[in-house]
C-alpha atoms as a PDB file:
ATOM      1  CA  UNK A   1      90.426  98.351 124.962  1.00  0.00           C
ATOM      2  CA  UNK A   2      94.378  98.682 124.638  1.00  0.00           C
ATOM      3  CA  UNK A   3      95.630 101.983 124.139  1.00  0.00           C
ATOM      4  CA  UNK A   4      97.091 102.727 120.367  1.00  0.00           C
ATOM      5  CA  UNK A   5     100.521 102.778 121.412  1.00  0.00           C
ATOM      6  CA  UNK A   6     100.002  98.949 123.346  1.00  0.00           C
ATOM      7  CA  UNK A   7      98.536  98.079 119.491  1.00  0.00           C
ATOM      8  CA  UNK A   8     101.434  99.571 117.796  1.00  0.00           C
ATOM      9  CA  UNK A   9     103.474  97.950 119.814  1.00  0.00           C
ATOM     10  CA  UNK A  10     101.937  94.551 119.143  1.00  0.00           C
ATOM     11  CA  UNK A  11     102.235  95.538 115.712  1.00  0.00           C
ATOM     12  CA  UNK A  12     106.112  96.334 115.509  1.00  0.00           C
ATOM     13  CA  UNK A  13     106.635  92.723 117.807  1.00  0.00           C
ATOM     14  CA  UNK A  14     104.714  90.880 114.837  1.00  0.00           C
ATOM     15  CA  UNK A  15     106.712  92.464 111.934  1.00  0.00           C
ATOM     16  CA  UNK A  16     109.741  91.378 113.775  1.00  0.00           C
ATOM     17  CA  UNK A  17     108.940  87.601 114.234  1.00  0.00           C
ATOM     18  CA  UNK A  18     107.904  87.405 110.912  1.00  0.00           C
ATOM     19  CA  UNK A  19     108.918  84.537 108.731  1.00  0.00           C
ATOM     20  CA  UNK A  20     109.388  85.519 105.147  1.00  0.00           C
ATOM     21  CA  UNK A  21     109.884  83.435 102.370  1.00  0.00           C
ATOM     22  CA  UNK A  22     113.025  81.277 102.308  1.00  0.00           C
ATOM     23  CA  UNK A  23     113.151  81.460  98.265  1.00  0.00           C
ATOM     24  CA  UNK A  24     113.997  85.106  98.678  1.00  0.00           C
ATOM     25  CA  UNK A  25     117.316  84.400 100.167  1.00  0.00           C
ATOM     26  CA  UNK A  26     119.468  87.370 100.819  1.00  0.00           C
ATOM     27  CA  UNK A  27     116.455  89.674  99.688  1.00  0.00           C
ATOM     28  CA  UNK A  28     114.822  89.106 102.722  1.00  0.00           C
ATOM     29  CA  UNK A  29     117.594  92.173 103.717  1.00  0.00           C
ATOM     30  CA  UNK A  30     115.861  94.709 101.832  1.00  0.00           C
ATOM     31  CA  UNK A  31     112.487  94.092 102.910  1.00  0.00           C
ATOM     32  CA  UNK A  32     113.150  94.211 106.275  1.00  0.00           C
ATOM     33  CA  UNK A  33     114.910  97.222 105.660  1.00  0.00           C
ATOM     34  CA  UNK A  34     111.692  99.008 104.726  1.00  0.00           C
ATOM     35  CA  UNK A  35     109.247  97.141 106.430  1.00  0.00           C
ATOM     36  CA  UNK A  36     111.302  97.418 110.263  1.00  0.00           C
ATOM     37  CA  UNK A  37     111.744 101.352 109.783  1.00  0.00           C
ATOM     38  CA  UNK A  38     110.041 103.645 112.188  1.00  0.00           C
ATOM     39  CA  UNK A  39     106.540 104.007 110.555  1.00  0.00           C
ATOM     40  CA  UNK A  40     103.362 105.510 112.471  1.00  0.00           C
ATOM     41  CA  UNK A  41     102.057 102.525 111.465  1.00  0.00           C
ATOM     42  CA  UNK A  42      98.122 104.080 111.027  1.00  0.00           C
ATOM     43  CA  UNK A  43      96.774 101.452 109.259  1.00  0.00           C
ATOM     44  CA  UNK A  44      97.820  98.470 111.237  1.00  0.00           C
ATOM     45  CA  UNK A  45      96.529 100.127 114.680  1.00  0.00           C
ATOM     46  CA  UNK A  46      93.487 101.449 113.363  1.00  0.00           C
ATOM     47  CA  UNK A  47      92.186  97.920 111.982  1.00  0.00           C
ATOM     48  CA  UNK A  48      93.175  96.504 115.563  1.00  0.00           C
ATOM     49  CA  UNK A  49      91.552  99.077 117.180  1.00  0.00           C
ATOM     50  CA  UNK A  50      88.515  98.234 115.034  1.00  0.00           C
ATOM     51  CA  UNK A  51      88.670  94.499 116.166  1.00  0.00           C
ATOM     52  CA  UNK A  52      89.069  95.502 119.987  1.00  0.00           C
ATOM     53  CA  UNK A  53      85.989  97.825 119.556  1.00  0.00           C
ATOM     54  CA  UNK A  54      84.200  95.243 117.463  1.00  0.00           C
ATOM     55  CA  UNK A  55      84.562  92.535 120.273  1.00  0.00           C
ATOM     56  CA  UNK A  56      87.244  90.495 118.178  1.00  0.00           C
ATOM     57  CA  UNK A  57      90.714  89.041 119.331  1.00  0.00           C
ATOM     58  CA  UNK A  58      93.633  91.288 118.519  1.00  0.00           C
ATOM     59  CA  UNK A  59      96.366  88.333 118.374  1.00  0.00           C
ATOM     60  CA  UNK A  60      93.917  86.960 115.900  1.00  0.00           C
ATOM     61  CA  UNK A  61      94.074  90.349 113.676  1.00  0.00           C
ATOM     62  CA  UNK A  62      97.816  90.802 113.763  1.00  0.00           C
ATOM     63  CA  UNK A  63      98.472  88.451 110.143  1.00  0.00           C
ATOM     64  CA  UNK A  64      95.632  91.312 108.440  1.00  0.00           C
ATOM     65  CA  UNK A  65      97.138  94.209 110.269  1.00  0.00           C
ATOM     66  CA  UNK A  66     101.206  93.277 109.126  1.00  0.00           C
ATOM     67  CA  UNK A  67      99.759  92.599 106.251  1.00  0.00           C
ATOM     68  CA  UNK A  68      97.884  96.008 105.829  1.00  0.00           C
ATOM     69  CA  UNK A  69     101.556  97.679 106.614  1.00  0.00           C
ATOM     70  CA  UNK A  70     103.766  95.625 104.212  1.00  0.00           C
ATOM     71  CA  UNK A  71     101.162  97.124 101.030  1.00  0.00           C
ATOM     72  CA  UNK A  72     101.909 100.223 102.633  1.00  0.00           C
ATOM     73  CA  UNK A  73     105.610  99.882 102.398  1.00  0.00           C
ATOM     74  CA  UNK A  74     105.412  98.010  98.674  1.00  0.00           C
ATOM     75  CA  UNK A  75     103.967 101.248  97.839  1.00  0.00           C
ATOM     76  CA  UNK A  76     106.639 103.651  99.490  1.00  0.00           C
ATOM     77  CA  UNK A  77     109.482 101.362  97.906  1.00  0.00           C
ATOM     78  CA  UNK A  78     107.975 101.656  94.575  1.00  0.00           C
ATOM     79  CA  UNK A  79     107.142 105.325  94.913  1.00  0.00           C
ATOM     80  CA  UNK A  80     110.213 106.554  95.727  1.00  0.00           C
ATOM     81  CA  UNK A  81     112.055 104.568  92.352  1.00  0.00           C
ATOM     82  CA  UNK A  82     113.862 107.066  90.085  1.00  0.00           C
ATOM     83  CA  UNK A  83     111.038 106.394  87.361  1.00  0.00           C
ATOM     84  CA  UNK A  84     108.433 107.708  89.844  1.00  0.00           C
ATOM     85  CA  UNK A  85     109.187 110.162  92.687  1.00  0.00           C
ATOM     86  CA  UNK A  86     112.823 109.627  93.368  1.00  0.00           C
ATOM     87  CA  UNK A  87     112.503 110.312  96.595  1.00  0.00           C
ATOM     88  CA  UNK A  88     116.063 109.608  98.039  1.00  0.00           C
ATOM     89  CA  UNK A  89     115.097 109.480 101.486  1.00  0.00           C
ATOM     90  CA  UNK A  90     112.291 107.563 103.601  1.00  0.00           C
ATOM     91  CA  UNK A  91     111.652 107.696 107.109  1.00  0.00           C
ATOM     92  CA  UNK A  92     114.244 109.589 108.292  1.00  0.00           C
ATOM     93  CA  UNK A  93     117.250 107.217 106.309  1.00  0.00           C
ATOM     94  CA  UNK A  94     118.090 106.433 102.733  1.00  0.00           C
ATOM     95  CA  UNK A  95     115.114 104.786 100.440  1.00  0.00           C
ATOM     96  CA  UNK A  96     115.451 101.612  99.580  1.00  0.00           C
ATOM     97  CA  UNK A  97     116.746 101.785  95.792  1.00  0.00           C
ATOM     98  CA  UNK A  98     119.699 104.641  97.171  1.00  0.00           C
ATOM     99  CA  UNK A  99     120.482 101.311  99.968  1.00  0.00           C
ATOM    100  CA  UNK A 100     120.055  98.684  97.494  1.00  0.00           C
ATOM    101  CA  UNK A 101     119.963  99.586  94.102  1.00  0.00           C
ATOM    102  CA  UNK A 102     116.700 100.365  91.439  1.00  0.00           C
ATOM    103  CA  UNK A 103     116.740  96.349  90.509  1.00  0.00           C
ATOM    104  CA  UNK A 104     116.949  95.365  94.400  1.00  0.00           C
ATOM    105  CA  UNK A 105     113.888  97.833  95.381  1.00  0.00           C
ATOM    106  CA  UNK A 106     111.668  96.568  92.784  1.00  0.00           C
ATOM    107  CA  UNK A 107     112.172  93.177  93.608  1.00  0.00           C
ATOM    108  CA  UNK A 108     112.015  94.074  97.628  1.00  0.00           C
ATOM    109  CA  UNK A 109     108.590  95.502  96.766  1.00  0.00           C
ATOM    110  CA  UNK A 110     107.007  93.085  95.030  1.00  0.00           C
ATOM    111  CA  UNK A 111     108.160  90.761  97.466  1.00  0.00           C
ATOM    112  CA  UNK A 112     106.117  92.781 100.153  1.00  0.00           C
ATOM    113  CA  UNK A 113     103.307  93.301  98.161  1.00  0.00           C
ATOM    114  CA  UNK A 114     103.079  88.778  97.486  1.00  0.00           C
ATOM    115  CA  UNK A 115     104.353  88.281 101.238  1.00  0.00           C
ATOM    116  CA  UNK A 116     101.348  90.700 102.441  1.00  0.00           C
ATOM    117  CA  UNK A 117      99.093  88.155  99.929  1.00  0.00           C
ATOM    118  CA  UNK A 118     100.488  85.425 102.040  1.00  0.00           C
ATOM    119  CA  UNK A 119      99.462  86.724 105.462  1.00  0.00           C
ATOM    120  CA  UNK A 120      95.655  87.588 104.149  1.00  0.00           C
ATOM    121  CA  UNK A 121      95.435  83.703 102.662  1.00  0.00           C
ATOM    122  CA  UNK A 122      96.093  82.856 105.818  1.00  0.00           C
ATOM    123  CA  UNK A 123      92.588  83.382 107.052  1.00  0.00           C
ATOM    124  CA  UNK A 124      89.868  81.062 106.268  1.00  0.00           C
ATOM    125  CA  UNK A 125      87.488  83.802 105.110  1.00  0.00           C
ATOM    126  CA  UNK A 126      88.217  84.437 101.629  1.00  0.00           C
ATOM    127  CA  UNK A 127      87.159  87.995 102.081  1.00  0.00           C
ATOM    128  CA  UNK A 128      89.891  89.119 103.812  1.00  0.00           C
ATOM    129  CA  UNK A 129      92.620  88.481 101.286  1.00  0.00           C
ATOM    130  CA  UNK A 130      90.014  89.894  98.361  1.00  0.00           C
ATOM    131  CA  UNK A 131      89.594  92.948 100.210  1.00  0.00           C
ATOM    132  CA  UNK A 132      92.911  93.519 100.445  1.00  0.00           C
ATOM    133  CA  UNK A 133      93.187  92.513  96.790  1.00  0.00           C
ATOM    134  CA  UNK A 134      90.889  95.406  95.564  1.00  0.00           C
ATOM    135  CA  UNK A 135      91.895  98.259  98.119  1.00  0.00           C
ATOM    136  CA  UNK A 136      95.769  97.676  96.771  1.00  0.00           C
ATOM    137  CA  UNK A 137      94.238  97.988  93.016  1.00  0.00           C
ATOM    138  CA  UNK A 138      92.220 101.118  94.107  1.00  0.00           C
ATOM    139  CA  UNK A 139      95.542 102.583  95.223  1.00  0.00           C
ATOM    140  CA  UNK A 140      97.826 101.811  92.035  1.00  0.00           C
ATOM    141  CA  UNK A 141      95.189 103.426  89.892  1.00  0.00           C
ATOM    142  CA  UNK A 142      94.980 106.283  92.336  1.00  0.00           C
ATOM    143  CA  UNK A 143      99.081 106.360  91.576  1.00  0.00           C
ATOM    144  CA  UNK A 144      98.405 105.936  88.293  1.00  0.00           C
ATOM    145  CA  UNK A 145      96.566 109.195  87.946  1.00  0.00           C
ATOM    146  CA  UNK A 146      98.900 111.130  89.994  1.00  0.00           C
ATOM    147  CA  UNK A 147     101.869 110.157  87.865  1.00  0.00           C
ATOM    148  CA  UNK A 148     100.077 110.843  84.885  1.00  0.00           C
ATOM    149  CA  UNK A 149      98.930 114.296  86.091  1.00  0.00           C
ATOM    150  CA  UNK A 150      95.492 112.676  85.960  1.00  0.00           C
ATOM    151  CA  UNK A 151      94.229 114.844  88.595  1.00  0.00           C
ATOM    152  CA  UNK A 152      91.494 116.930  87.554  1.00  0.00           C
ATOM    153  CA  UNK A 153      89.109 115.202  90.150  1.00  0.00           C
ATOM    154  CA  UNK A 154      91.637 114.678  93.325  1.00  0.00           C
ATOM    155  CA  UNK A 155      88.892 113.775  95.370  1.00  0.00           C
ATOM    156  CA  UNK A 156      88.531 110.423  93.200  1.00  0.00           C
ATOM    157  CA  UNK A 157      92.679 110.443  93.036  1.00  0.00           C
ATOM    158  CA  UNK A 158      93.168 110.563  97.159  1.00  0.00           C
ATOM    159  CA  UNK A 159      89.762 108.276  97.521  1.00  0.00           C
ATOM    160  CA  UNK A 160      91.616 105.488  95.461  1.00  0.00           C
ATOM    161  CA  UNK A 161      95.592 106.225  96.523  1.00  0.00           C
ATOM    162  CA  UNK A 162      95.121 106.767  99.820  1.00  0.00           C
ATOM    163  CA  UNK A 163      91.206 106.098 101.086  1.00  0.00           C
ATOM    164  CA  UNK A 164      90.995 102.932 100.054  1.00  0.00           C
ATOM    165  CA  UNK A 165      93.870 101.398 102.187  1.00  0.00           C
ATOM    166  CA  UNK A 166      92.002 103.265 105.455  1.00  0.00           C
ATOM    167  CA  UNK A 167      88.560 101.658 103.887  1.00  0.00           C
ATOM    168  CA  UNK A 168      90.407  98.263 104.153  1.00  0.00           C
ATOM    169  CA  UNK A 169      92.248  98.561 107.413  1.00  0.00           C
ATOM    170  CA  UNK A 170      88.454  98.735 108.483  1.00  0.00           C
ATOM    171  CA  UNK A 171      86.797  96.324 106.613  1.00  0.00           C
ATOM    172  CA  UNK A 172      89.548  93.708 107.188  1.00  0.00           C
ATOM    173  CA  UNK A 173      89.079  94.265 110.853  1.00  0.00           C
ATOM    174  CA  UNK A 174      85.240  94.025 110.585  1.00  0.00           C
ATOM    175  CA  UNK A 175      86.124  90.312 109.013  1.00  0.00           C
ATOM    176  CA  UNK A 176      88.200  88.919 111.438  1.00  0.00           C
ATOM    177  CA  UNK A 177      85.937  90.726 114.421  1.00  0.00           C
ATOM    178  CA  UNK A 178      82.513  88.688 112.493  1.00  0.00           C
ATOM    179  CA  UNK A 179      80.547  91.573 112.267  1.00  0.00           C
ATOM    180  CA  UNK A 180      77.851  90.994 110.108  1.00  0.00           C
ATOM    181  CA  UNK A 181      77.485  92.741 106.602  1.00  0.00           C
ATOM    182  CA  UNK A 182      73.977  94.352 108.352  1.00  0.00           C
ATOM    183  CA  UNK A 183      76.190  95.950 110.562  1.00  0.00           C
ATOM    184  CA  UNK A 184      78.443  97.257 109.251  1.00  0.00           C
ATOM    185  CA  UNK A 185      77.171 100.371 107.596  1.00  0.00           C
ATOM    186  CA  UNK A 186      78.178 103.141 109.796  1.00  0.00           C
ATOM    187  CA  UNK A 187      82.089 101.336 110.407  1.00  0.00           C
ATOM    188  CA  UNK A 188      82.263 101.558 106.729  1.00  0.00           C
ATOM    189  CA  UNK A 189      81.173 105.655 106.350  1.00  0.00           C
ATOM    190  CA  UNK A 190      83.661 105.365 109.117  1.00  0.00           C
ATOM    191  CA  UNK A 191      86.761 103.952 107.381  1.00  0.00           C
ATOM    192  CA  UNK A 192      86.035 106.103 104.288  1.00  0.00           C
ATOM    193  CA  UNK A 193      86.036 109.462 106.389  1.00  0.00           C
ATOM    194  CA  UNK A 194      88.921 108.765 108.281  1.00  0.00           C
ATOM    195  CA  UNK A 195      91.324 107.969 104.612  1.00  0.00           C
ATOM    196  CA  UNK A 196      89.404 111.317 103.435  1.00  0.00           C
ATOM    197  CA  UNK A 197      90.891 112.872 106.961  1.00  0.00           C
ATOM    198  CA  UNK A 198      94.216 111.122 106.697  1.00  0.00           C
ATOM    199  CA  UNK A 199      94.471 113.173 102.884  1.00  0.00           C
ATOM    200  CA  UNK A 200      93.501 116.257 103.640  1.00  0.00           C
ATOM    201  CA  UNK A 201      95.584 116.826 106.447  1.00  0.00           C
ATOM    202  CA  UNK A 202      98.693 115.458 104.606  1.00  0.00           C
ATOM    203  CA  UNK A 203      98.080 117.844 101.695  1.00  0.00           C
ATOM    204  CA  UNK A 204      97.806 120.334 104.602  1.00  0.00           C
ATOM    205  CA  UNK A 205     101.838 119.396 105.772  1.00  0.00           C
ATOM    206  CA  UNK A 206     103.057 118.942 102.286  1.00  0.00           C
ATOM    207  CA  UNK A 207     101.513 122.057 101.212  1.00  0.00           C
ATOM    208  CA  UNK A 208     100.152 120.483  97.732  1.00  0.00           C
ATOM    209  CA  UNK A 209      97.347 118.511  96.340  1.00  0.00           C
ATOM    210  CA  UNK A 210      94.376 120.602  97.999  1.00  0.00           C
ATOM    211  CA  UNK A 211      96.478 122.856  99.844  1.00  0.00           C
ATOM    212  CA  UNK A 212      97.744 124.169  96.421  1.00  0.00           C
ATOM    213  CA  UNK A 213      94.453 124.565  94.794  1.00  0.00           C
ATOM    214  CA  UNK A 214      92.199 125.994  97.919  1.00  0.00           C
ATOM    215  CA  UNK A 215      92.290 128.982 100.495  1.00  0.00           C
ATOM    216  CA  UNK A 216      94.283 127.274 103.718  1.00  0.00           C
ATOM    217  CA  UNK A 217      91.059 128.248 105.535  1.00  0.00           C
ATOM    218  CA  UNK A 218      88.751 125.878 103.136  1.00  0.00           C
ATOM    219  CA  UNK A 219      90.975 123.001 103.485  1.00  0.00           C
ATOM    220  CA  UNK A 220      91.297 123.261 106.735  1.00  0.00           C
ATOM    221  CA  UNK A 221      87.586 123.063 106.994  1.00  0.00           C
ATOM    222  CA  UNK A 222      87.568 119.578 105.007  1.00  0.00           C
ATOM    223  CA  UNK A 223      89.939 117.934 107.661  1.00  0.00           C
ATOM    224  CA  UNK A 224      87.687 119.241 110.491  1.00  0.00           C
ATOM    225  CA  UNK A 225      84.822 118.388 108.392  1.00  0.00           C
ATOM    226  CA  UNK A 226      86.237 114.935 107.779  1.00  0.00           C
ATOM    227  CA  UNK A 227      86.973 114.321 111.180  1.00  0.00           C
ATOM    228  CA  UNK A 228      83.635 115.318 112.344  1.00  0.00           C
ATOM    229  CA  UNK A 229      81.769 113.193 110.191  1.00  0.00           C
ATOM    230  CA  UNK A 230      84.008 110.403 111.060  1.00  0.00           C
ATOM    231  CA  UNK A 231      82.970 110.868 114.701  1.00  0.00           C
ATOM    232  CA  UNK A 232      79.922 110.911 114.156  1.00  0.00           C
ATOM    233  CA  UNK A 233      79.846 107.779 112.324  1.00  0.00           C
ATOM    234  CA  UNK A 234      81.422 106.306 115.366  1.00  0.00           C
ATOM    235  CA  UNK A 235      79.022 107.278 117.346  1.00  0.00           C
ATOM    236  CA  UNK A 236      76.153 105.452 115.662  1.00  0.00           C
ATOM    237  CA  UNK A 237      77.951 102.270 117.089  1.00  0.00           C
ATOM    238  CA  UNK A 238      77.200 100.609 120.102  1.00  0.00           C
ATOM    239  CA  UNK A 239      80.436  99.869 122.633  1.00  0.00           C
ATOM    240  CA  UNK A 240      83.755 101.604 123.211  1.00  0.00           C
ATOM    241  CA  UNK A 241      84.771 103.973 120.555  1.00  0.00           C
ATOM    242  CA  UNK A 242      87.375 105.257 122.931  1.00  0.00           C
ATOM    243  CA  UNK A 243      90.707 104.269 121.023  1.00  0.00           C
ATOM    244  CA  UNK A 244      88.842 105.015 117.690  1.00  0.00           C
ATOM    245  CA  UNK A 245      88.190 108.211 118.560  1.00  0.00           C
ATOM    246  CA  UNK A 246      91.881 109.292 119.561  1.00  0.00           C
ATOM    247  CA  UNK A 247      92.982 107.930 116.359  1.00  0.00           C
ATOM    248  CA  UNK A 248      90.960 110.522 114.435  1.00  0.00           C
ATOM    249  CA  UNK A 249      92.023 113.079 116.809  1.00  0.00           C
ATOM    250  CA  UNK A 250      95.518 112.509 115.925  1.00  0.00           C
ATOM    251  CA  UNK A 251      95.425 112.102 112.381  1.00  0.00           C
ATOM    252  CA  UNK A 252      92.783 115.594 112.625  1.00  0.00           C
ATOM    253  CA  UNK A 253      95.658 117.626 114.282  1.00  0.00           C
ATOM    254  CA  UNK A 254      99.144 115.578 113.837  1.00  0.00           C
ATOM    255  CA  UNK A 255     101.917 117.848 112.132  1.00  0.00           C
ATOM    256  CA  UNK A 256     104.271 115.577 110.370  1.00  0.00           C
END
C-alpha cells in the first residue's frame, strides 16, 4: 500500500488538473481559491486508503476522492458566510467571502458542491454519486441543528455534520474497490468510528461541543474509545490495514 502522504499527494495532483466547468467563467477563480488551499485533506486519503486496502485501483478512486474534498470545501465556504459563522479566516489566509465578496462565495460554493456531483456521475455505479448525495444531506441537517442551537443530542449533531462525510469517504471507496454489500459490515462500523474519532478530538482542540459539556478526562476517553473501536473494526478485515491504521492514529492524537 502507498503511504498517506504518496495518497495525499495524488490527491493535491488531481485537484490541480481538474477541469471545471467552462460556464463558470471567471468563477472558476474562487473555487480554486478554496479548493487548492493547504487542507489535510482526511477524507480524500482515507477513501484511497480504503481502495488500496480493499484491493481496488487508486487512479480509479481519485474522481470520488476530489470529489469527497470539494463537499468538504462547499461546506467551509458556506460556513464561514457572515449569516453563519463569519469566520474571516480559513486555512491559514482570508475566507473566501473576505477574498471575494458574500455573493461570490455563495456562488463559489455551490459551484463545488454541483462540480463534486459531476465527478461522482462520472462512475457507472449509480451508488457512488447517491452516497455522496445522502452523506452531504446528513451534514446540512447536522449544520442545521448547530445553527439553530439544536444541540441537545450532539452525538446525533456531529454523527450527521461531520460522521457522515467519514461514513462516505468509506463507503465510496468500498464502491469503486467492488466489495460486496456482505462484506462490508465491519468497513462500515469502521467509517462511522473513525467520523465519531475525527469529532471528538476536534471538540478536544476547539475546546467546545463535548469539551464544554464533559470533564477533559471523559472526553478524552471517547476519542481513545473511538479510536479503539475503530481498530478493532479494522482488524476483523482480512489484508493490509497498515495505512488505515496510521490514519486513526493521527486523527486519535493530531493537535490542530
Amino acid at each position: 500500500m502507498r503511504p498517506a502522504e504518496e495518497l495525499r499527494a495524488a490527491v493535491e495532483a488531481y485537484l490541480r488538473s481538474l477541469t471545471l466547468a467552462s460556464e463558470l467563467g471567471q468563477l472558476e477563480e474562487a473555487l480554486r481559491y478554496s479548493f487548492e488551499s493547504k487542507g489535510k485533506r482526511v477524507r480524500p486519503v482515507l477513501c484511497l486508503a480504503v481502495v488500496e486496502a480493499a484491493g481496488g485501483d487508486m487512479e480509479q478512486a481519485l474522481p470520488a476522492a476530489a470529489a469527497l474534498e470539494l463537499v468538504h470545501t462547499f461546506s467551509l465556504v458556506h460556513d464561514d458566510l457572515p449569516a453563519m459563522d463569519d469566520d474571516p479566516e480559513r486555512r491559514g489566509r482570508p475566507s473566501s467571502h473576505v477574498e471575494f465578496g458574500d455573493g461570490v462565495a455563495l456562488l463559489a460554493g455551490d459551484a463545488l458542491l454541483v462540480e463534486a456531483l459531476r465527478l461522482a456521475l462520472s462512475y457507472e455505479d449509480p451508488g457512488i454519486a447517491r452516497e455522496l448525495v445522502e452523506a452531504t444531506l446528513g451534514m446540512i441537517g447536522g449544520q442545521y441543528r448547530d445553527i439553530t442551537g439544536d444541540d441537545d443530542d450532539l452525538a446525533e449533531l456531529h454523527r450527521l455534520k461531520t460522521g457522515k462525510l467519514f461514513a462516505a469517504s468509506v463507503g465510496l471507496g468500498l464502491r469503486v474497490a467492488g466489495v460486496s454489500e456482505r462484506n462490508r459490515a465491519h468497513w462500515r462500523g469502521f467509517g462511522a468510528e473513525i467520523g465519531l474519532l475525527f469529532q471528538v478530538v476536534d471538540d478536544i482542540l476547539d475546546e467546545d461541543g463535548l469539551a464544554s459539556r464533559l470533564p477533559a478526562a471523559e472526553v478524552r476517553r471517547l476519542a481513545d474509545d473511538a479510536a479503539n473501536r475503530a481498530r478493532a473494526e479494522l482488524d476483523a478485515i482480512p489484508g493490509d490495514m497498515s495505512v488505515l491504521r496510521e490514519l486513526v492514529d493521527g486523527i486519535a492524537f493530531r493537535t490542530a
